[in-house]
N, C-alpha and C. Protein backbone atom coordinates (compact mmCIF):
# COMPACT_ATOMS: atom_id res chain seq x y z
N UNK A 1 -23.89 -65.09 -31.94
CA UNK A 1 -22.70 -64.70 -31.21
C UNK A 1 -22.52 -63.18 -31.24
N UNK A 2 -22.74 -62.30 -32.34
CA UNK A 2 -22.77 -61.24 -32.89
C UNK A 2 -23.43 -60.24 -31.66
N UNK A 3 -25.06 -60.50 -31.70
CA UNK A 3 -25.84 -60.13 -30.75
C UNK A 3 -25.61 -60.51 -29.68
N UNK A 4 -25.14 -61.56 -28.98
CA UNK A 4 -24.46 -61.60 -27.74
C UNK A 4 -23.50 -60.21 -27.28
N UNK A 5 -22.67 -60.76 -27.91
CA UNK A 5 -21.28 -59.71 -28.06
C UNK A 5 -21.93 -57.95 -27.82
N UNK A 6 -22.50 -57.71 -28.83
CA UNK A 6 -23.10 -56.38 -28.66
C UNK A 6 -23.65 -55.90 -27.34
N UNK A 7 -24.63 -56.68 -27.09
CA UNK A 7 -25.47 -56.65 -25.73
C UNK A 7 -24.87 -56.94 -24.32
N UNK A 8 -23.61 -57.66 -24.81
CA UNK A 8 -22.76 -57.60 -23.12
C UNK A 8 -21.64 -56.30 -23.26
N UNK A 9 -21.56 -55.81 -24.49
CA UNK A 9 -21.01 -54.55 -24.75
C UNK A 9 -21.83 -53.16 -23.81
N UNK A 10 -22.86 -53.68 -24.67
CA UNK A 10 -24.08 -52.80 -23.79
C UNK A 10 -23.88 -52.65 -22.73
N UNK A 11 -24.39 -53.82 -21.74
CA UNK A 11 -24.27 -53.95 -20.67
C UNK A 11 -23.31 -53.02 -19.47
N UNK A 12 -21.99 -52.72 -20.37
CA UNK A 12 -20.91 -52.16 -19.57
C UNK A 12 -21.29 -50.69 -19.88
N UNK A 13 -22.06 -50.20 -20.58
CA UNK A 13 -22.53 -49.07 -21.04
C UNK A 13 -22.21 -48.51 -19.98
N UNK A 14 -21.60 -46.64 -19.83
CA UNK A 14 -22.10 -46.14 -18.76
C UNK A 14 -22.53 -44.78 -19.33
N UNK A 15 -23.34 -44.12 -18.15
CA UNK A 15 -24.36 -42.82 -18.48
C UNK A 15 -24.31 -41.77 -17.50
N UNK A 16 -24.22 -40.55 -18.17
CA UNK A 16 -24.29 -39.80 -17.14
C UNK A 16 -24.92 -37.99 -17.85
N UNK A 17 -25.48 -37.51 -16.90
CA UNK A 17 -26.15 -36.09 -17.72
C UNK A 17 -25.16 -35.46 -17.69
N UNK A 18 -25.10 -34.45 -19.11
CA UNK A 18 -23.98 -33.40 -18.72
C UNK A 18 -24.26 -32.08 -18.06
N UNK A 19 -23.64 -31.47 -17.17
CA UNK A 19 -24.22 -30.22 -16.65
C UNK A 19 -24.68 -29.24 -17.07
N UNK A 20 -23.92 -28.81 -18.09
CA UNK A 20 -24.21 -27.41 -18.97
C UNK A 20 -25.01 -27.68 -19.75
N UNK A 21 -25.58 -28.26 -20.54
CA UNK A 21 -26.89 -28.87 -21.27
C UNK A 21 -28.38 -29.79 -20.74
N UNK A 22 -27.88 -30.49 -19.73
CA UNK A 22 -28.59 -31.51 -19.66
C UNK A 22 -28.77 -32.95 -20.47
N UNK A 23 -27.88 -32.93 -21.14
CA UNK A 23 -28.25 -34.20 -22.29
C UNK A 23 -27.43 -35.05 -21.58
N UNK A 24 -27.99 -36.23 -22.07
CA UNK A 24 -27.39 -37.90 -21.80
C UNK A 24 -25.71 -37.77 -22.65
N UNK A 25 -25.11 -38.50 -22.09
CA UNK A 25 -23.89 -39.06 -22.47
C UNK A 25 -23.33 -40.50 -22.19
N UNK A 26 -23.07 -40.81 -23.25
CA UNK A 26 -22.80 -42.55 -22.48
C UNK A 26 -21.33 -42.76 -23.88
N UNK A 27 -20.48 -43.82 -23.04
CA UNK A 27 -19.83 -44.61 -23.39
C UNK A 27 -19.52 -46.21 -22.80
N UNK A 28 -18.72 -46.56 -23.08
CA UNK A 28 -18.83 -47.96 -23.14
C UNK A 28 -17.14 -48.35 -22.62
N UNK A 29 -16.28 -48.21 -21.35
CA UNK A 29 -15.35 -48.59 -21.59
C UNK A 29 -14.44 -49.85 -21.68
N UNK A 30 -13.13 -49.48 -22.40
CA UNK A 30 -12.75 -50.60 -23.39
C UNK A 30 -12.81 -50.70 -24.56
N UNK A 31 -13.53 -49.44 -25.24
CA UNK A 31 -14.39 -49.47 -26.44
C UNK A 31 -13.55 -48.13 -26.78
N UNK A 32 -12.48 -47.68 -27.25
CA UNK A 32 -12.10 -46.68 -27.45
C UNK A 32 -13.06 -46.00 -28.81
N UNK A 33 -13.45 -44.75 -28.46
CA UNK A 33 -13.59 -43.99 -29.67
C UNK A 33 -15.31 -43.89 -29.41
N UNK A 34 -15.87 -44.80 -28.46
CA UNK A 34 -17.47 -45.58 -28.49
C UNK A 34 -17.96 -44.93 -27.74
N UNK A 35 -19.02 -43.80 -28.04
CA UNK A 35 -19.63 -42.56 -27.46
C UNK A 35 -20.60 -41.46 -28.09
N UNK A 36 -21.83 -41.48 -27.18
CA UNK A 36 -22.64 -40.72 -28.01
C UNK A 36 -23.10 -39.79 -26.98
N UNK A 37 -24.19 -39.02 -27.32
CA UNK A 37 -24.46 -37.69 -26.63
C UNK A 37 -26.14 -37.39 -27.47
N UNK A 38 -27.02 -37.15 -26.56
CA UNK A 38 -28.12 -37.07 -26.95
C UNK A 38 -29.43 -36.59 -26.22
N UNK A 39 -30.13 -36.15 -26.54
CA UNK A 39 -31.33 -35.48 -25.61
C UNK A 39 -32.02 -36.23 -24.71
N UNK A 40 -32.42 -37.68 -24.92
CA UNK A 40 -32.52 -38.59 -23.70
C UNK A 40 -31.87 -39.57 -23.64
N UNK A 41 -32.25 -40.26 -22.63
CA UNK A 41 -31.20 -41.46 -22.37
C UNK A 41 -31.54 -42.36 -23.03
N UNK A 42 -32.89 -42.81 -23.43
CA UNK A 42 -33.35 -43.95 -24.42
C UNK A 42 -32.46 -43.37 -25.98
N UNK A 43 -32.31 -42.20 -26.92
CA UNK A 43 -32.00 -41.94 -27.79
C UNK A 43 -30.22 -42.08 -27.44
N UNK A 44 -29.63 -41.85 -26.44
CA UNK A 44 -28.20 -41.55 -26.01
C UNK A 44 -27.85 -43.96 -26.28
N UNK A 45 -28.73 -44.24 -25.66
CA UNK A 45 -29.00 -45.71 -25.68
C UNK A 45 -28.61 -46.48 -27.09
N UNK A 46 -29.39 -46.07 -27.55
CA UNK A 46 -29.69 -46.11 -29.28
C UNK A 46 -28.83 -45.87 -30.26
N UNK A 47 -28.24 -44.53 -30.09
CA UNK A 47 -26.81 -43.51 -30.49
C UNK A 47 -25.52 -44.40 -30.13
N UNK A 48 -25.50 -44.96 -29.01
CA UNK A 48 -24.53 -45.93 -28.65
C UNK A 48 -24.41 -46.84 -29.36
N UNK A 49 -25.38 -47.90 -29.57
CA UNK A 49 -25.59 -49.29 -29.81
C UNK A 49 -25.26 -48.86 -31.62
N UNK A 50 -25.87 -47.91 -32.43
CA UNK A 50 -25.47 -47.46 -33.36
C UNK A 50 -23.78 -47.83 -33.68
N UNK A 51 -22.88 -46.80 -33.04
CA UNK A 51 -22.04 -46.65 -33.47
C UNK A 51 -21.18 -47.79 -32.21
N UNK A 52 -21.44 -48.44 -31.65
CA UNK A 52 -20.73 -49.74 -31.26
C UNK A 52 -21.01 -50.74 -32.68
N UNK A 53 -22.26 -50.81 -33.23
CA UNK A 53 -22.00 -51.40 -34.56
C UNK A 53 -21.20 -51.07 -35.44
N UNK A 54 -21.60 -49.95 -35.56
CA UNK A 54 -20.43 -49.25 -36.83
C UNK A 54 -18.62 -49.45 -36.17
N UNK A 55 -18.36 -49.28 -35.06
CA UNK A 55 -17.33 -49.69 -34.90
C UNK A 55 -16.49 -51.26 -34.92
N UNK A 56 -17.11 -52.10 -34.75
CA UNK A 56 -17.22 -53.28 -34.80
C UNK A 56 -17.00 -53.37 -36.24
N UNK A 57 -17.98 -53.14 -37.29
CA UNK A 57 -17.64 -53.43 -38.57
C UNK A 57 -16.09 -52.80 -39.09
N UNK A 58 -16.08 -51.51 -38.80
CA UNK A 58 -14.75 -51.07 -39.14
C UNK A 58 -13.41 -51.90 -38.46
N UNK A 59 -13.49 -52.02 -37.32
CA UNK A 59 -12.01 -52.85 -36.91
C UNK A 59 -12.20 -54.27 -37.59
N UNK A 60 -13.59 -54.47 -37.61
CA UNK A 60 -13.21 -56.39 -38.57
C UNK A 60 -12.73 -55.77 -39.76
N UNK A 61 -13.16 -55.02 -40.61
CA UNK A 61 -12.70 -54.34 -41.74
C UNK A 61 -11.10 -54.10 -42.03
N UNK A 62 -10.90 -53.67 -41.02
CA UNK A 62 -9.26 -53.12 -41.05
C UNK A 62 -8.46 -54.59 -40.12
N UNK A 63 -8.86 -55.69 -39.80
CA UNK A 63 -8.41 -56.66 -39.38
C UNK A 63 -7.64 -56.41 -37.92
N UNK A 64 -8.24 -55.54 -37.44
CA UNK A 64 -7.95 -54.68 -35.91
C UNK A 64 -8.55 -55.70 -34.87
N UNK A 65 -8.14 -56.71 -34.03
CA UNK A 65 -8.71 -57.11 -32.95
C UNK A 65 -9.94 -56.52 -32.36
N UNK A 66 -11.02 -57.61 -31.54
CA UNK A 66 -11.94 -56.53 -31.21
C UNK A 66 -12.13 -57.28 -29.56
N UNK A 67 -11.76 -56.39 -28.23
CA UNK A 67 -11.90 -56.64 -27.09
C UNK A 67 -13.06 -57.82 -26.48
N UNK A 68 -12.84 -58.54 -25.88
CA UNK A 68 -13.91 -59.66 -25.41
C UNK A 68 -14.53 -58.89 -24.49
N UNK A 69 -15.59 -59.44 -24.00
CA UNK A 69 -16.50 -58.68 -23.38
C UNK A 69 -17.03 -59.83 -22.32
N UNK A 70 -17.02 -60.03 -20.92
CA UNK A 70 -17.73 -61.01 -20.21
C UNK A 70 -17.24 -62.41 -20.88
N UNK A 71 -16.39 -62.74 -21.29
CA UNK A 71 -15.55 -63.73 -22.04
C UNK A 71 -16.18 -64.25 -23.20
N UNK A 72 -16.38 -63.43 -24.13
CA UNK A 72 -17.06 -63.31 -25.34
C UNK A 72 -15.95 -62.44 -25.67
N UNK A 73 -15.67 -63.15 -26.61
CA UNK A 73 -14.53 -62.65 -28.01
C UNK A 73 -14.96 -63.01 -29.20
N UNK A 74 -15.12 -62.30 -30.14
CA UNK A 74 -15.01 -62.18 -31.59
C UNK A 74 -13.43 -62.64 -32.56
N UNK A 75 -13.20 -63.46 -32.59
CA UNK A 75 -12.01 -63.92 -33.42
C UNK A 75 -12.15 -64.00 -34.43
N UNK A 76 -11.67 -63.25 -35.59
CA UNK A 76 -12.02 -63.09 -36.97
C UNK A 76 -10.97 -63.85 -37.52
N UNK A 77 -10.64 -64.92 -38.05
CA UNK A 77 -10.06 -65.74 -38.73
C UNK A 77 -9.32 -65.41 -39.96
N UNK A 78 -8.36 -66.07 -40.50
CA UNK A 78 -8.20 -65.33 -42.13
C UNK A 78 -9.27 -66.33 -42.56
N UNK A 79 -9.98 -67.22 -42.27
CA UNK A 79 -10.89 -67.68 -43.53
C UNK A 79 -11.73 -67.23 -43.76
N UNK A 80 -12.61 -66.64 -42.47
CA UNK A 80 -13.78 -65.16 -42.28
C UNK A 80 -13.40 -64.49 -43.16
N UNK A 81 -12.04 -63.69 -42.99
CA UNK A 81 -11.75 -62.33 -43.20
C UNK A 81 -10.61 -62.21 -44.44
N UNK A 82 -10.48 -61.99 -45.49
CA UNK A 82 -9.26 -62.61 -46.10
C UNK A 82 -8.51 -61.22 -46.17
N UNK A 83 -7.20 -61.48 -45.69
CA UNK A 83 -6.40 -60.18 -46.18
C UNK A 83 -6.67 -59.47 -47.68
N UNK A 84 -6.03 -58.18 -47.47
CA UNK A 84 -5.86 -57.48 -48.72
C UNK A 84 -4.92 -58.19 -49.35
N UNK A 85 -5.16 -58.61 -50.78
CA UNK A 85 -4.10 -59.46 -52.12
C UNK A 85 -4.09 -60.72 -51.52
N UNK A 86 -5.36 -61.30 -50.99
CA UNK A 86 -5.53 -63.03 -50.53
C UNK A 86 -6.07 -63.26 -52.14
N UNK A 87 -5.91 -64.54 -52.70
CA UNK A 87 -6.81 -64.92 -53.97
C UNK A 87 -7.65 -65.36 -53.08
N UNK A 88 -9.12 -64.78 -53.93
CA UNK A 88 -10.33 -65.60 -53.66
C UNK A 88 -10.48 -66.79 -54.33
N UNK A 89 -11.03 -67.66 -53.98
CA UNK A 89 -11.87 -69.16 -54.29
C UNK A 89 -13.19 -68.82 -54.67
């Protein structure tokens, strides 16, 4: 489900060169904060998918909703996820 999710994330990817440099830029919108910048577009690609992971882990982390994508949603449960001062089992 995980890799689903990511890859239709992907999917919405968008790219574009910047003028004054030439380097790739891509974000992902819907994805606040989800954006990289890089010398090609395969590495700008890569740089993305990077930190769309890393973002993903942080909002499950902080128990932050995470946007559906192509009707793929991630619902993190309290049994997944246990609040801060839940007793563990």
């Amino acid at each position: 489900m995980l890799t689903k999710y990511i890859q239709a994330a992907m999917n919405k990817a968008r790219y574009e060169i910047l003028p004054d440099d030439g380097s790739f830029y891509g974000e992902i919108p819907g994805f606040d904060g989800v954006w990289a910048n890089a010398d090609s577009l395969e590495a700008c690609r890569d740089e993305l998918k990077e930190v769309l992971e890393g973002w993903i882990l942080l909002r499950v982390s902080l128990h932050f909703p995470l946007p559906s994508v192509d009707g793929i949603g991630l619902a993190m449960g309290e049994a997944l996820i246990p609040r801060p001062g839940t007793p563990k089992f």
